[in-house]
Protein backbone atom coordinates (compact mmCIF):
# COMPACT_ATOMS: atom_id res chain seq x y z
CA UNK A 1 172.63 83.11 85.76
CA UNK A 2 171.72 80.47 83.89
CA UNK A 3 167.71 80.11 81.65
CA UNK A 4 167.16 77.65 84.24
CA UNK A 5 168.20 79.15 87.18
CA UNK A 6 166.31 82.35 85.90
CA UNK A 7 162.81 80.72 84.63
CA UNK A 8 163.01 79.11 88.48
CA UNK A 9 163.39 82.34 89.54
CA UNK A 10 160.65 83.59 87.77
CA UNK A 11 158.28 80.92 88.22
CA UNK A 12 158.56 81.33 92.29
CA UNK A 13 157.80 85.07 91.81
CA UNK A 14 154.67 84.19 89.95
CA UNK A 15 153.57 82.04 92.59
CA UNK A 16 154.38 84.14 95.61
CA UNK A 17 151.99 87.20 93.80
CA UNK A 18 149.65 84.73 92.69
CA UNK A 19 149.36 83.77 96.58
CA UNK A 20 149.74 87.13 98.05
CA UNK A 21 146.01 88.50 98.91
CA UNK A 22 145.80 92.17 97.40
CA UNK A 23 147.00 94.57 100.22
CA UNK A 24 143.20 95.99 100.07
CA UNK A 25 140.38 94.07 99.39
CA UNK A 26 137.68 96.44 98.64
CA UNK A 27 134.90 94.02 98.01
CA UNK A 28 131.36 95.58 98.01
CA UNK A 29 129.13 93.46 100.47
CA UNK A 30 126.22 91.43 98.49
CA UNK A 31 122.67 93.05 98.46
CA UNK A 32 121.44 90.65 101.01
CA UNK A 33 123.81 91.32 103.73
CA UNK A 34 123.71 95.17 102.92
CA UNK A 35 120.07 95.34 102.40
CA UNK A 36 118.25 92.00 103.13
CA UNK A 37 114.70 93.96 102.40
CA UNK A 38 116.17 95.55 99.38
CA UNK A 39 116.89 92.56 97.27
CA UNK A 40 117.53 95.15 94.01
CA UNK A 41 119.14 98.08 95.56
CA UNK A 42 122.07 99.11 93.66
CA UNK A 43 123.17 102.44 95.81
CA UNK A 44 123.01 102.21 99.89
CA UNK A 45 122.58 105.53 101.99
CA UNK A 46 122.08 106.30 105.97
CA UNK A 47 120.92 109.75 106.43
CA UNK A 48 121.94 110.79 110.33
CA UNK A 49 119.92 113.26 112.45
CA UNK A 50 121.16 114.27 115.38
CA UNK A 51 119.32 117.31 115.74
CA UNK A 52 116.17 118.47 117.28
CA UNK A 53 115.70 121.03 114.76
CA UNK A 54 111.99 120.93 112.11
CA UNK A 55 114.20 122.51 109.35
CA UNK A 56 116.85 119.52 109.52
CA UNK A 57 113.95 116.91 109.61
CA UNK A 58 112.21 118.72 106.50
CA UNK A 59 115.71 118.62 105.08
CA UNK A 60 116.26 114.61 106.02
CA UNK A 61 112.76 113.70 104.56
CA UNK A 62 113.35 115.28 101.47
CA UNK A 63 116.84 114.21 101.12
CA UNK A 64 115.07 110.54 101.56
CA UNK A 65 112.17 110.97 99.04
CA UNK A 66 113.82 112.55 96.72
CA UNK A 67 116.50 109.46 96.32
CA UNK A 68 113.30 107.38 96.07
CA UNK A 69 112.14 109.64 92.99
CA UNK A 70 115.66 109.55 91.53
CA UNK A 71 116.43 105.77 92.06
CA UNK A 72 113.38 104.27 92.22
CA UNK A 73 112.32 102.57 95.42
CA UNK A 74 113.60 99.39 94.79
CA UNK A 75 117.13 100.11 93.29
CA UNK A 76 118.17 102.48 96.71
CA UNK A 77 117.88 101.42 100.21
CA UNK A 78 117.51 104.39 102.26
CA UNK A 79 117.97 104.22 106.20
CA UNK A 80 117.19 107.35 108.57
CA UNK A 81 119.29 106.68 111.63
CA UNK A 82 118.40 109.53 114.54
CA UNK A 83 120.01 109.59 117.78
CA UNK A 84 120.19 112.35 120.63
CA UNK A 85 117.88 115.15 120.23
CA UNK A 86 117.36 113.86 116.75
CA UNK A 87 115.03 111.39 117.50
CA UNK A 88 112.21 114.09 118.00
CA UNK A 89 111.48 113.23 114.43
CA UNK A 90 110.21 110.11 115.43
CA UNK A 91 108.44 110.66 118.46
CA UNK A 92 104.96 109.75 117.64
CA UNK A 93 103.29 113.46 118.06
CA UNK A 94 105.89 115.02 115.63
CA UNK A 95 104.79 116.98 112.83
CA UNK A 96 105.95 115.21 110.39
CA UNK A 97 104.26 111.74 111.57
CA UNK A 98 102.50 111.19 107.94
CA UNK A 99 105.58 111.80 105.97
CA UNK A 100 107.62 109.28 108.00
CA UNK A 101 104.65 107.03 107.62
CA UNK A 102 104.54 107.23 103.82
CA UNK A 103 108.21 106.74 103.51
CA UNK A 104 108.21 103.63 105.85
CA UNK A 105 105.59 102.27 103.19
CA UNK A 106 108.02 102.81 99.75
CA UNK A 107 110.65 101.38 102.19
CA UNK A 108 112.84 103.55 103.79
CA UNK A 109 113.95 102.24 107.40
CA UNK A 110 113.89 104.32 110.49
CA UNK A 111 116.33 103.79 113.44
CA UNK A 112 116.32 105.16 116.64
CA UNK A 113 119.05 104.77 119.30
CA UNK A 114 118.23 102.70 122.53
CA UNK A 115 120.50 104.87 124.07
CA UNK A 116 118.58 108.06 123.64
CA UNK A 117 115.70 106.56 124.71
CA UNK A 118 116.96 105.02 127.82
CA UNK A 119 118.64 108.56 128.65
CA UNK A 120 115.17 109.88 128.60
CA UNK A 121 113.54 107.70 130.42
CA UNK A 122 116.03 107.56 133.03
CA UNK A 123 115.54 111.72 133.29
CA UNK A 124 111.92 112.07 132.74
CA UNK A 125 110.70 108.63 134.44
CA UNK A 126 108.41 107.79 131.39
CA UNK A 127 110.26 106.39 127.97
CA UNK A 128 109.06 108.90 125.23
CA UNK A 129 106.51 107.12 122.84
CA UNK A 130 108.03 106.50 119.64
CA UNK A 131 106.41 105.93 115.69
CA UNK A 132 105.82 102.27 115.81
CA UNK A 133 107.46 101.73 112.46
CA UNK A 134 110.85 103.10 114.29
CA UNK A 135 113.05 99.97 114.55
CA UNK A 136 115.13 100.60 118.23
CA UNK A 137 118.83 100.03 117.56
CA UNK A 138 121.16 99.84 120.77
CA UNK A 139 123.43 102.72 119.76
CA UNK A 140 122.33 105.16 116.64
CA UNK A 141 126.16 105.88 115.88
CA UNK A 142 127.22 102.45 116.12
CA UNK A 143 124.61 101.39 113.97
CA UNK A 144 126.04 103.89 111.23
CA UNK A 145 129.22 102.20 111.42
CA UNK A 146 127.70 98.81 110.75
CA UNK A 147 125.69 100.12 108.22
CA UNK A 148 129.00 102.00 106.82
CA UNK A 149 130.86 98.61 107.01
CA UNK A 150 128.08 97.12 105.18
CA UNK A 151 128.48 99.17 102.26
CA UNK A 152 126.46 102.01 102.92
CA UNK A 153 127.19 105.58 102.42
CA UNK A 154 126.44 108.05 105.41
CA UNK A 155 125.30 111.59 104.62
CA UNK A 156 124.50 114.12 107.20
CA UNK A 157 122.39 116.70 105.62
């Protein structure tokens, strides 16, 4: 082969990796479309409850705080996604009502499924009442995998 017919070579194998896309792209979302209400947050974690169980909800709420201690409220956004019987934590007569309450204000985000809800209501007659600061999503495990897909990382503790 001649220089020329192997610098053409060359130079078309350059351009065909140089216009290949990387076989993975693992691109971290921006803040704003991970977090839109957490500007600054640096490290993104769901914690799921599923369970209707005061020693799991204890163990969720101080999972939650104590990122806010270690990060600092504005560099984590913390979401607390509950589905199933795991919504008890957020009915609006649990135990643990004033704890929620102060984490909604350093700004973690509570989710509770639609699904649950409408479960309930379709077995009881009466939709449970709910903290207000809950935010309803349609279904709690397909909001964890948006909020996986968005760069979070889910823990179950």
């Amino acid at each position: 082969m001649t220089k020329r017919g192997l610098f053409f070579c060359l130079s078309v194998l350059a351009l065909v990796l140089c216009a290949t896309p990387p076989l993975v792209a693992q691109t971290r979302p921006t803040k704003q479309d991970a977090a839109p209400d957490k500007p600054f947050a640096e490290h993104f974690i769901a914690l799921q409850l599923s369970d209707s169980d005061p020693k799991k909800e204890r163990l969720v709420l101080s999972v939650a705080s104590n990122l806010l201690k270690a990060y600092g409220p504005d560099k984590v956004a913390v979401e607390v996604v509950t589905f199933g019987p795991g919504i008890d934590l957020l009915r609006d007569t649990n135990e643990h009502r004033a704890l929620v309450d102060s984490l909604v204000t350093q700004g973690v985000r509570f989710s509770v499924c639609g699904n649950t809800l409408d479960t309930i209501e379709r077995d009881t007659g009466k939709r449970p009442a709910i903290n207000p600061h809950a935010v309803e999503v349609q279904v709690g495990v397909g909001h964890l995998l948006d909020l996986t897909e968005r760069g979070f990382t889910i823990v179950r503790p």
